[in-house]
Protein backbone atom coordinates (compact mmCIF):
# COMPACT_ATOMS: atom_id res chain seq x y z
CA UNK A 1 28.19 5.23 3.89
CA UNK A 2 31.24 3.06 4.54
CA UNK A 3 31.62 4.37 7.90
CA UNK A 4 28.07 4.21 9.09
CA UNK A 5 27.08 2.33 12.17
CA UNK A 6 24.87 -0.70 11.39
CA UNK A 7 22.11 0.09 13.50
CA UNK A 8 21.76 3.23 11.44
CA UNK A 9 21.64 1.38 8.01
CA UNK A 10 19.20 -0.69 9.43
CA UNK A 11 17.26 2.71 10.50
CA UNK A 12 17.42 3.64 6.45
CA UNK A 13 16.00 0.42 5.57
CA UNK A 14 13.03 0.48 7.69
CA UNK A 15 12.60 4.16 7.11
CA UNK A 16 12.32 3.04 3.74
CA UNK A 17 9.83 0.65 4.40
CA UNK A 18 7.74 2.95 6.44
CA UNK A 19 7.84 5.77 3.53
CA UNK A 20 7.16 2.97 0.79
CA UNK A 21 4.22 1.43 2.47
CA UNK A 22 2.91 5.02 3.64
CA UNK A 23 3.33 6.35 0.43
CA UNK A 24 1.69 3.64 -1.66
CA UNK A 25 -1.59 4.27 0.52
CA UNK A 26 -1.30 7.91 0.49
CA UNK A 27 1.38 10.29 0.70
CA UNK A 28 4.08 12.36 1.96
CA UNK A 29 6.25 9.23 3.18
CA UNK A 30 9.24 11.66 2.72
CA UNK A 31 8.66 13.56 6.37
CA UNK A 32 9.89 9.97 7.77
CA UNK A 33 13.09 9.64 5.10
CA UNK A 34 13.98 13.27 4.44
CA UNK A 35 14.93 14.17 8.14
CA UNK A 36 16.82 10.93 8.67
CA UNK A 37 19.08 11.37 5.46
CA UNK A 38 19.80 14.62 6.43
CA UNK A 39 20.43 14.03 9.99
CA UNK A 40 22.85 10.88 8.50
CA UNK A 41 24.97 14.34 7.16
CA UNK A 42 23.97 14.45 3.37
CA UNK A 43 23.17 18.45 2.68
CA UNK A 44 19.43 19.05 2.02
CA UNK A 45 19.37 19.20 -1.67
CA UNK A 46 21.67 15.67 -1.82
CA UNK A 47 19.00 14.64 0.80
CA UNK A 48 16.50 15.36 -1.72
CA UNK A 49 17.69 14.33 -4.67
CA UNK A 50 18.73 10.58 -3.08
CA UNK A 51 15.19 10.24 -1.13
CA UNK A 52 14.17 10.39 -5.33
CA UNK A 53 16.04 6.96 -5.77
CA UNK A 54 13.74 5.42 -3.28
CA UNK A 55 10.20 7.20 -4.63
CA UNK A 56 11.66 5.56 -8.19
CA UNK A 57 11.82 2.67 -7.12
CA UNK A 58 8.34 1.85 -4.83
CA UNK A 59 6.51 3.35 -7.14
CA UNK A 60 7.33 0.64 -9.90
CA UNK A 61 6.74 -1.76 -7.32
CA UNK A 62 3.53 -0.23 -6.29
CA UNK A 63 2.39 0.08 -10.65
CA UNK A 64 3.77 -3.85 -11.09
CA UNK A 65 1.57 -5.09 -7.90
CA UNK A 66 -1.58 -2.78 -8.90
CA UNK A 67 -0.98 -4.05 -12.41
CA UNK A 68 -1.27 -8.06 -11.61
CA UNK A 69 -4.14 -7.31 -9.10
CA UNK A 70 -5.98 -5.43 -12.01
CA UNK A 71 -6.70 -2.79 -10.25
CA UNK A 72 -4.90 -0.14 -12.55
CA UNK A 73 -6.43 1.24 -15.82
CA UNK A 74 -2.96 1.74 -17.14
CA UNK A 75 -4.11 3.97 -20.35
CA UNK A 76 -5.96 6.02 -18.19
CA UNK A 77 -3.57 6.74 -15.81
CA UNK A 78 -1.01 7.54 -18.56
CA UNK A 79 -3.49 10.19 -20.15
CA UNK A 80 -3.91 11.71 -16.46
CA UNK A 81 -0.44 11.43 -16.14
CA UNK A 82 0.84 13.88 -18.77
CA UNK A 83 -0.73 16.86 -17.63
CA UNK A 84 0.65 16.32 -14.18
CA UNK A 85 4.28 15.84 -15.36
CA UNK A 86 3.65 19.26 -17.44
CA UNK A 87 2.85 21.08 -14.18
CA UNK A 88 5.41 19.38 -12.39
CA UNK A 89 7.71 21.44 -14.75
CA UNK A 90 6.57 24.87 -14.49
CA UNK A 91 6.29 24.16 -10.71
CA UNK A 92 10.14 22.95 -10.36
CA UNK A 93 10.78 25.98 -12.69
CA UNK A 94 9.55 28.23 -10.34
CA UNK A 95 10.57 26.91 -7.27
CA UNK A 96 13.69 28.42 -6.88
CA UNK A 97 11.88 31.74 -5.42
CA UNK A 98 9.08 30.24 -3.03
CA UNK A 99 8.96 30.67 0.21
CA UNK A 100 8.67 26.89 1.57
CA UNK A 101 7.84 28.08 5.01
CA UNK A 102 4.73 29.69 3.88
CA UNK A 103 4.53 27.00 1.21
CA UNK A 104 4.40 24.17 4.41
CA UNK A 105 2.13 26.12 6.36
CA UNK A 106 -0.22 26.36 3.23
CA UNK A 107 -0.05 22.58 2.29
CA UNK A 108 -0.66 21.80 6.00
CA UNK A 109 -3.75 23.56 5.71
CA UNK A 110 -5.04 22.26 2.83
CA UNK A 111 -4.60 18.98 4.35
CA UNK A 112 -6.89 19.82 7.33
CA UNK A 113 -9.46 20.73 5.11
CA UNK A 114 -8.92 17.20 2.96
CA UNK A 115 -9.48 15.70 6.38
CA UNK A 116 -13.06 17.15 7.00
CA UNK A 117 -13.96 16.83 3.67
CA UNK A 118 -12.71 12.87 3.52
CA UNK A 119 -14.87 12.37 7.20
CA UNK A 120 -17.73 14.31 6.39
CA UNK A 121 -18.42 12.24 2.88
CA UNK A 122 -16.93 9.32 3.83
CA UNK A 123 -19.12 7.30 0.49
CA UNK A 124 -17.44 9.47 -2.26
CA UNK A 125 -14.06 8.43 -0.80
CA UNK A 126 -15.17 4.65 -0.46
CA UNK A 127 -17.08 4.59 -3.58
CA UNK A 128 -15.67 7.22 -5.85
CA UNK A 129 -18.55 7.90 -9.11
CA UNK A 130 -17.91 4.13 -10.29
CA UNK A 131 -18.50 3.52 -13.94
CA UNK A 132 -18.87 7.35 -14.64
CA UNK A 133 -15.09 7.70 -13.67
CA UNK A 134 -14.07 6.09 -17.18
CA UNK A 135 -15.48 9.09 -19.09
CA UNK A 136 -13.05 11.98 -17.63
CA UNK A 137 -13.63 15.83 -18.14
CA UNK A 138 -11.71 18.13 -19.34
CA UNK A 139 -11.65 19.64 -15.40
CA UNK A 140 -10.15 16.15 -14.11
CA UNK A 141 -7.10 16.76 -16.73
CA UNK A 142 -6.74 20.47 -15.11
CA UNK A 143 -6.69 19.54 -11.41
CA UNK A 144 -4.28 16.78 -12.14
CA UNK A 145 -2.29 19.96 -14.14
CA UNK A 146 -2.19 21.88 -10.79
CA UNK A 147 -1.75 18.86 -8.31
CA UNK A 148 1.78 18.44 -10.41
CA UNK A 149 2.26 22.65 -10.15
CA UNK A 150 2.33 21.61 -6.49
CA UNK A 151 4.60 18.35 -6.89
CA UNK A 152 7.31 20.38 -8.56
CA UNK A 153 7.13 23.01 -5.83
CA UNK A 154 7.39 20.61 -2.81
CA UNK A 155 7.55 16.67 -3.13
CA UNK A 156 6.14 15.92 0.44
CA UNK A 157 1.98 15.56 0.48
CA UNK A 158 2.02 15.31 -3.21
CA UNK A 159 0.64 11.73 -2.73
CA UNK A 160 -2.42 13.53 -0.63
CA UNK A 161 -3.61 15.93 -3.28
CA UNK A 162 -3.22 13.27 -6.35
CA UNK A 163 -5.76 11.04 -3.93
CA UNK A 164 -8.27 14.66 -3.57
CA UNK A 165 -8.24 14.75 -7.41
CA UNK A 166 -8.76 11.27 -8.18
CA UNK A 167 -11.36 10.34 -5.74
CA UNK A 168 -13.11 14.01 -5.43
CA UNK A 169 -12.40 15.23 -8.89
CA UNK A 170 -12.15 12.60 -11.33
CA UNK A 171 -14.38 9.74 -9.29
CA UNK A 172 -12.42 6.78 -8.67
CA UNK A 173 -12.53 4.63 -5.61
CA UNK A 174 -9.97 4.73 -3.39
CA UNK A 175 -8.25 1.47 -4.01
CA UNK A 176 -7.97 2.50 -7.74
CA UNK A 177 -7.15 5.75 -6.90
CA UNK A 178 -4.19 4.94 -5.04
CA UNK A 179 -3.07 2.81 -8.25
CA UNK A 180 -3.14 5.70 -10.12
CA UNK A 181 -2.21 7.97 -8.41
CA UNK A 182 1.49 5.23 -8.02
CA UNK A 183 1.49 5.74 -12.04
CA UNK A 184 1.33 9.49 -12.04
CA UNK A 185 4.31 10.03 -8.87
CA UNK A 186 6.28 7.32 -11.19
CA UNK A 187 6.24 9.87 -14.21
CA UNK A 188 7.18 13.48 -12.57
CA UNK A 189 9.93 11.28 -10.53
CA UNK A 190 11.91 9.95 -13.10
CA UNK A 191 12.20 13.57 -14.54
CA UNK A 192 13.14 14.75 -10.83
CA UNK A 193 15.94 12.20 -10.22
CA UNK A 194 17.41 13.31 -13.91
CA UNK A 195 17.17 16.72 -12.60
CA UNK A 196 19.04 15.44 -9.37
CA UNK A 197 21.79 13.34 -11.30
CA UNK A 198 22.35 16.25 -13.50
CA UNK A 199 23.41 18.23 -10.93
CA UNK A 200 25.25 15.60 -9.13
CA UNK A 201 23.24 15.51 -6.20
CA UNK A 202 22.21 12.04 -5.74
CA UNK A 203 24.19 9.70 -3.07
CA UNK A 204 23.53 6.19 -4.57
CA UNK A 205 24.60 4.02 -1.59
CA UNK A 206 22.26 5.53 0.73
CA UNK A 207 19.54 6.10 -1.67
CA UNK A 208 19.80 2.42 -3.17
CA UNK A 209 19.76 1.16 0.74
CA UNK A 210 16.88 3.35 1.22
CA UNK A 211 15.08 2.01 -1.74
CA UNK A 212 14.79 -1.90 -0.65
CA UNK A 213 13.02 -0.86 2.24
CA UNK A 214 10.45 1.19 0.39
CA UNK A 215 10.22 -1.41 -2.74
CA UNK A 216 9.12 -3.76 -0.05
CA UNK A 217 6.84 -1.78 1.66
CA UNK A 218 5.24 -0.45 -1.60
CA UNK A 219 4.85 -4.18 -2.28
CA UNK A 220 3.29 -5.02 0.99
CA UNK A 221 0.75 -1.82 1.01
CA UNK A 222 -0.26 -2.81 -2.83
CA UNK A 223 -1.61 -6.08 -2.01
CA UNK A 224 -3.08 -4.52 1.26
CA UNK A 225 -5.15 -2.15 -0.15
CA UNK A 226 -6.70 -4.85 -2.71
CA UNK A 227 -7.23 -6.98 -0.16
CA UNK A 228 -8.76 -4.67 2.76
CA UNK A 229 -10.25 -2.62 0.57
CA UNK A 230 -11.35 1.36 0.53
CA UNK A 231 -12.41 1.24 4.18
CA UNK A 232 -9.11 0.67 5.28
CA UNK A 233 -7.28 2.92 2.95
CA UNK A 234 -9.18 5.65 3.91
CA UNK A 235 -8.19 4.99 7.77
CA UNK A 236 -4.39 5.22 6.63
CA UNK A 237 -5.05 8.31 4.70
CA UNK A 238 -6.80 10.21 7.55
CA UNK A 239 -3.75 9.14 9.66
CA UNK A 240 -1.14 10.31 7.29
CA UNK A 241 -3.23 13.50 6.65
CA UNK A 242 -2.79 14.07 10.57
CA UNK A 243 0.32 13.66 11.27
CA UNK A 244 1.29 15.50 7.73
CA UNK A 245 -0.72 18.27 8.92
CA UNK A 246 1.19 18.80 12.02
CA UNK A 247 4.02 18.77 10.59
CA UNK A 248 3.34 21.32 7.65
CA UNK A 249 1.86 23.67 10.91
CA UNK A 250 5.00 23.53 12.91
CA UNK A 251 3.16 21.64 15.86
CA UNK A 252 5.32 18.85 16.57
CA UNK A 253 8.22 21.46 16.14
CA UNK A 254 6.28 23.45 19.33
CA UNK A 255 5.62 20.51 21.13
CA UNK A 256 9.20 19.51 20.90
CA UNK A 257 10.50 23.01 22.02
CA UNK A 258 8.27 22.84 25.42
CA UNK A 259 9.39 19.24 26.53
């Protein structure tokens, strides 16, 4: 890091805000900070572990602003919590032998589908089930189980799913949803960035550089989505779903190869 130009630590910074503010409103942040870490020369799986310093650290940004806006049921979203940072486990367990190729292509689908199913209902993302989302089913608990299956496979689009079984599965608006859904990344990361540091794969001058960008845009998309409300989350989610989906497809990759 000592010998990096200065327009590049800038670049982390507001990569960092980018992810933190994209990620606060609804996912997969790390196909902006993931790329540039490696492409600053840190192997992928240092890459990985240090863009985890970052995700730490907006996400208790993100909880602390929710929190003081009272938008967060903070015993609920413990209880939904656990079951996620269980399947986060057996997913990181297994990990080792999946093919993330197929695994990309499969997410990217999934998010296509999200995206009808977000346009097509557009009330049940604005509105969620409203008081009938306190009294949570046995089924909410399992989808979060399988939404952290898929968060200890791959990090990237986690943030998507969490928001599919919150608003669609367990009925919360999407304001609170995204509150939530904060609390829950918070828990499976801080057992991913032990993993990490266990293994001596986290670069703390980069990642900590990385993180006061995305503390400050976590802050900045918190009070946002209070203040704007559902419609405008759900505009930022349909974006992010987009361009996530692309990705996960290998379009921009194609598009990039013919120009």
């Amino acid at each position: 890091m000592s010998g990096m130009e200065w327009y590049l630590l800038v670049a982390v910074v507001l990569a960092g805000f980018a992810a933190g503010f994209i990620n606060t409103l609804a996912g997969s942040g790390s196909l902006l900070t993931l790329p540039l870490l490696i492409y600053l020369g840190l192997p992928a799986n240092v890459a990985n572990g240090t863009n985890r310093v970052g995700i730490l650290l907006q996400n208790v940004a993100g909880v602390v602003e929710f929190r003081r806006q009272k938008v967060l049921p903070l015993r609920v979203g413990l209880a939904l919590a656990a079951p996620a940072v269980i399947g986060s486990l057996i997913g990181a367990g297994i990990a080792v032998n999946l093919d993330e190729q197929t695994m990309r292509r499969a997410i990217g689908a999934i998010m296509v589908l999200m995206l009808v199913i977000m346009m097509w209902r557009p009330e049940r993302w604005l509105r969620g089930r409203g008081e009938e989302a306190a009294r949570l089913r046995w089924h909410d608990f399992l989808l979060l189980l399988l939404v952290g299956v898929y968060g200890g496979f791959i990090q990237a689009g986690v943030g998507i799913l969490l928001l599919g079984a919150l608003v669609l599965g367990a009925g919360y608006d999407l304001v609170r949803a995204n509150a939530i859904k904060v609390l829950v990344v918070l828990a499976f990361t801080i057992s991913a960035l032990g993993v990490f540091l266990a293994n001596g794969q986290v670069q703390w001058g980069v990642g900590l550089l990385l993180a006061i960008g995305s503390v400050s845009g976590a802050w900045v998309a918190a009070r946002m989505a209070v203040r704007r409300g559902a419609g405008f989350v759900r505009w930022v989610v349909a974006v992010v779903i987009v361009a996530s989906a692309l990705d996960m497809l290998g379009v921009w990759r194609y598009l990039s190869r013919l120009l």
